[in-house]
C-alpha atoms as a PDB file:
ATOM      1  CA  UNK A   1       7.730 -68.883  44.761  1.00  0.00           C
ATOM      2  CA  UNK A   2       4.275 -70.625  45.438  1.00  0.00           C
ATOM      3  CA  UNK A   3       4.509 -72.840  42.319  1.00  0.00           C
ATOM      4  CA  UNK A   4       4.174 -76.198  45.553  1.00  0.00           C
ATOM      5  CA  UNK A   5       0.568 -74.401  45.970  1.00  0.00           C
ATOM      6  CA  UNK A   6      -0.376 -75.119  42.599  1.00  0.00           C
ATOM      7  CA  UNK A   7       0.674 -78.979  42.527  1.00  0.00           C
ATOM      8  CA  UNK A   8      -0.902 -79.250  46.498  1.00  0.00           C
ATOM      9  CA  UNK A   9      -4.774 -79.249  47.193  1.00  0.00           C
ATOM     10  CA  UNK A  10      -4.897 -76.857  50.715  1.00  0.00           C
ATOM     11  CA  UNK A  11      -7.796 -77.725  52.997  1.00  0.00           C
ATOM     12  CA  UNK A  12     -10.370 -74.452  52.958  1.00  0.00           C
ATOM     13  CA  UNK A  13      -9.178 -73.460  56.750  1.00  0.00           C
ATOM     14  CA  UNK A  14      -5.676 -73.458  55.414  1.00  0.00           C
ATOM     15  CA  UNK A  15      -6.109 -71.304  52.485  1.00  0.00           C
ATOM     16  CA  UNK A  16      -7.867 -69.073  54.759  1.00  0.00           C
ATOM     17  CA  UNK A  17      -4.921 -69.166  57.273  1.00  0.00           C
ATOM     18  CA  UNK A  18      -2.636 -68.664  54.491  1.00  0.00           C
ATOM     19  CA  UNK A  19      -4.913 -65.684  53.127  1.00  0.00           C
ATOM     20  CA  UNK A  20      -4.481 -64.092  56.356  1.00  0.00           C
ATOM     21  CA  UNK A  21      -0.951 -64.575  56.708  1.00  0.00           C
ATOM     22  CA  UNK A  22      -0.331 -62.588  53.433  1.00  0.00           C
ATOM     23  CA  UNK A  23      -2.531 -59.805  54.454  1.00  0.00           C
ATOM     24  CA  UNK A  24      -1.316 -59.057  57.630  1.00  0.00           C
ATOM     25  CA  UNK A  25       2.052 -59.521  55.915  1.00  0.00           C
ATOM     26  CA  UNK A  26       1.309 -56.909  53.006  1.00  0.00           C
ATOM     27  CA  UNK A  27      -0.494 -54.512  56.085  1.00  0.00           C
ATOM     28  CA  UNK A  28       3.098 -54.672  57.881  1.00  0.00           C
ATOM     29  CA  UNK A  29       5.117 -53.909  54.719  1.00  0.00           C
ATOM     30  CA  UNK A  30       2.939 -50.502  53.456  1.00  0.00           C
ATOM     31  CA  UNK A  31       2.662 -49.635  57.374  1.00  0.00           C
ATOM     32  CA  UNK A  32       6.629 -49.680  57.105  1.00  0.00           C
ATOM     33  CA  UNK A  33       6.656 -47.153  54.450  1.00  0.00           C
ATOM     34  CA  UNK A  34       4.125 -45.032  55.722  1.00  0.00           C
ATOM     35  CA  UNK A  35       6.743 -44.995  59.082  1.00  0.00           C
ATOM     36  CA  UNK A  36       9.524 -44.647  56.959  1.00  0.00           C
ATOM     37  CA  UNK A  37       8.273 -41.192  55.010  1.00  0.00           C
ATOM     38  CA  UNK A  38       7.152 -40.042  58.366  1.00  0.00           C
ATOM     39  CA  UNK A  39      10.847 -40.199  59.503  1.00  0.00           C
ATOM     40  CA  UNK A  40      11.877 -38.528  56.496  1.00  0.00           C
ATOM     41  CA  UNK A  41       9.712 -35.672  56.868  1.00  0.00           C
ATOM     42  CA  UNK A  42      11.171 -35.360  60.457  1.00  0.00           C
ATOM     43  CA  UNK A  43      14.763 -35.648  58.842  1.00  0.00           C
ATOM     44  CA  UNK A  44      14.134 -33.254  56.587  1.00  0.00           C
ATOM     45  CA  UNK A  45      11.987 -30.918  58.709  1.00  0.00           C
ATOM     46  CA  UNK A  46      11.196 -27.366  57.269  1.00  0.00           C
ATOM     47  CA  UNK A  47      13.093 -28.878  54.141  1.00  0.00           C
ATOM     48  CA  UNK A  48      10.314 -30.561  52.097  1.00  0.00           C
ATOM     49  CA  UNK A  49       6.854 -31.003  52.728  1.00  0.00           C
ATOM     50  CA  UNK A  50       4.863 -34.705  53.131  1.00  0.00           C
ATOM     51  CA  UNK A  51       4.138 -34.473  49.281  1.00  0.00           C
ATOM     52  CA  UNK A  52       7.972 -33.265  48.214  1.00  0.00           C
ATOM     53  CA  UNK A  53       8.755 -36.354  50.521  1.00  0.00           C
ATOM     54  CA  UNK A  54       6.163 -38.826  49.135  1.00  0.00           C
ATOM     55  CA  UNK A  55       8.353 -37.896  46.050  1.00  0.00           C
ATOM     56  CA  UNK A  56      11.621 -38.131  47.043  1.00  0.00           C
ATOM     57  CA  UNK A  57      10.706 -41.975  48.485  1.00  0.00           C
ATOM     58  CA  UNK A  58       9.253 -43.405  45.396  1.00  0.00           C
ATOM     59  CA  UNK A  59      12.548 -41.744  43.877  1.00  0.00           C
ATOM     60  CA  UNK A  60      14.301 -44.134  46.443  1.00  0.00           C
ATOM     61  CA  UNK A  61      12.229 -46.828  47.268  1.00  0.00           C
ATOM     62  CA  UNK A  62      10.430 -48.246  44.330  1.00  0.00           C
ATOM     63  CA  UNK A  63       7.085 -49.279  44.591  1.00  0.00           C
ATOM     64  CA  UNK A  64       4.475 -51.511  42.509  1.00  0.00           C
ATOM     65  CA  UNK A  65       1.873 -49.140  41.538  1.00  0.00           C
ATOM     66  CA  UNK A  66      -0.792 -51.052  43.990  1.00  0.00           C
ATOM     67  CA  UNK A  67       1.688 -50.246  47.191  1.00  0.00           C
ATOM     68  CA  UNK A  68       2.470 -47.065  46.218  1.00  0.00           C
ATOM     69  CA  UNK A  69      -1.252 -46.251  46.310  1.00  0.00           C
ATOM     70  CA  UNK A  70      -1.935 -47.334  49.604  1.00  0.00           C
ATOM     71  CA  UNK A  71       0.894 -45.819  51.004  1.00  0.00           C
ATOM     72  CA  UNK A  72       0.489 -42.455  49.491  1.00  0.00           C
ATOM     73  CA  UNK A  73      -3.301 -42.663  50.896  1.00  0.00           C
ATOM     74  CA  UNK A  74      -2.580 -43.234  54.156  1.00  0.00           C
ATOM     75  CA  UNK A  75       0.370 -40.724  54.537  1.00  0.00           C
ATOM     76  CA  UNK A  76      -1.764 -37.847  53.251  1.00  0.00           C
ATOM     77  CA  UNK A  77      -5.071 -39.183  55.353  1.00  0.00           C
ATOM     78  CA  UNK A  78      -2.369 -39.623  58.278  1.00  0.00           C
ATOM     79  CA  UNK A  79      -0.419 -35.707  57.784  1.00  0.00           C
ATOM     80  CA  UNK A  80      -3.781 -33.661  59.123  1.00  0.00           C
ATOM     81  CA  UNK A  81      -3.648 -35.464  62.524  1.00  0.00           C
ATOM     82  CA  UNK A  82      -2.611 -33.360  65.381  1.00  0.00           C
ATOM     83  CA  UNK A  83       0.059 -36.370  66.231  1.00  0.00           C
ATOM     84  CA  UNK A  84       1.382 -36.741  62.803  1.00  0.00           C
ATOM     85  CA  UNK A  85       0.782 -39.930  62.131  1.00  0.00           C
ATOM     86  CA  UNK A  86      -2.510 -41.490  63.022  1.00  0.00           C
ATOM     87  CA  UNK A  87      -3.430 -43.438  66.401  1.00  0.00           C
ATOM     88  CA  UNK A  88      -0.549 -43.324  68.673  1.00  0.00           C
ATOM     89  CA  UNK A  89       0.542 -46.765  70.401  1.00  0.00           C
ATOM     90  CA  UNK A  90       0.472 -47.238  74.215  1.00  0.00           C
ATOM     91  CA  UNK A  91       4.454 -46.750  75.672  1.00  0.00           C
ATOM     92  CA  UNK A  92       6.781 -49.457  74.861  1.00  0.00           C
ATOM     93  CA  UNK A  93       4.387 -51.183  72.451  1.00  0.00           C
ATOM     94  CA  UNK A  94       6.067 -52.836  69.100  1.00  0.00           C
ATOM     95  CA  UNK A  95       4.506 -51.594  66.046  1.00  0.00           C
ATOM     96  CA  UNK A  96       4.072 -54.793  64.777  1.00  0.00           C
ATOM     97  CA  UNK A  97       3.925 -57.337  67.770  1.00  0.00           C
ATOM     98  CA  UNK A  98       1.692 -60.379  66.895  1.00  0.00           C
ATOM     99  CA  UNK A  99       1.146 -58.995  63.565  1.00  0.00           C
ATOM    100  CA  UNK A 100       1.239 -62.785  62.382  1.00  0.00           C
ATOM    101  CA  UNK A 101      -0.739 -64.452  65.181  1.00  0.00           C
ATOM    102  CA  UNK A 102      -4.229 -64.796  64.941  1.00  0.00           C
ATOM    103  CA  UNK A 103      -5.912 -61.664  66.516  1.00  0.00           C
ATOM    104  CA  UNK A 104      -3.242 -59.643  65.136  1.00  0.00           C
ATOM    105  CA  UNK A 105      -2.636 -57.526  68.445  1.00  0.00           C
ATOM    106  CA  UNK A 106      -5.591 -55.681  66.828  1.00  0.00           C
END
């Protein structure tokens, strides 16, 4: 996919732009999941438990090992909060608004 990196010298700001790109990127992807097995759990209330569903989503959704870490991390860090599922967002905020501009809405 990147083989035109390879044959291309990139300046040093735009690797570093590129690096950052493919962070926030990867952030936005395992922040999906996490999201996603939080909405299962609620599906599936008083059915399964966060670790019966961290199961039942790698059954469906397969992972690389590296993702799967981070998302099973951060769903069982996540679980003891009193709202479920970590910080809450301000009313009528995207999840992932200017995820790919610099500052990163962060």
């Amino acid at each position: 996919m990147f083989d035109w990196l390879r044959r291309r010298r990139l300046s040093a700001e735009a690797k570093r732009k590129l690096l950052i790109v493919a962070a926030r990127s990867e952030e936005a992807i395992v922040e999906t999941h996490v999201a996603n097995i939080f909405d299962l759990v609620d599906a599936l209330a008083g059915e399964v438990d966060v670790d019966r569903a961290l199961e039942l989503y790698a059954e469906l959704i397969p992972l690389d090992e590296h993702v799967s870490a981070m998302v099973t991390n951060r769903v069982l860090a996540r679980h003891g909060d009193p709202a479920g599922r970590g910080p809450a967002r301000a009313p009528g905020t995207r999840r992932y608004a200017n995820v790919f501009r610099e500052g990163g809405g962060r």
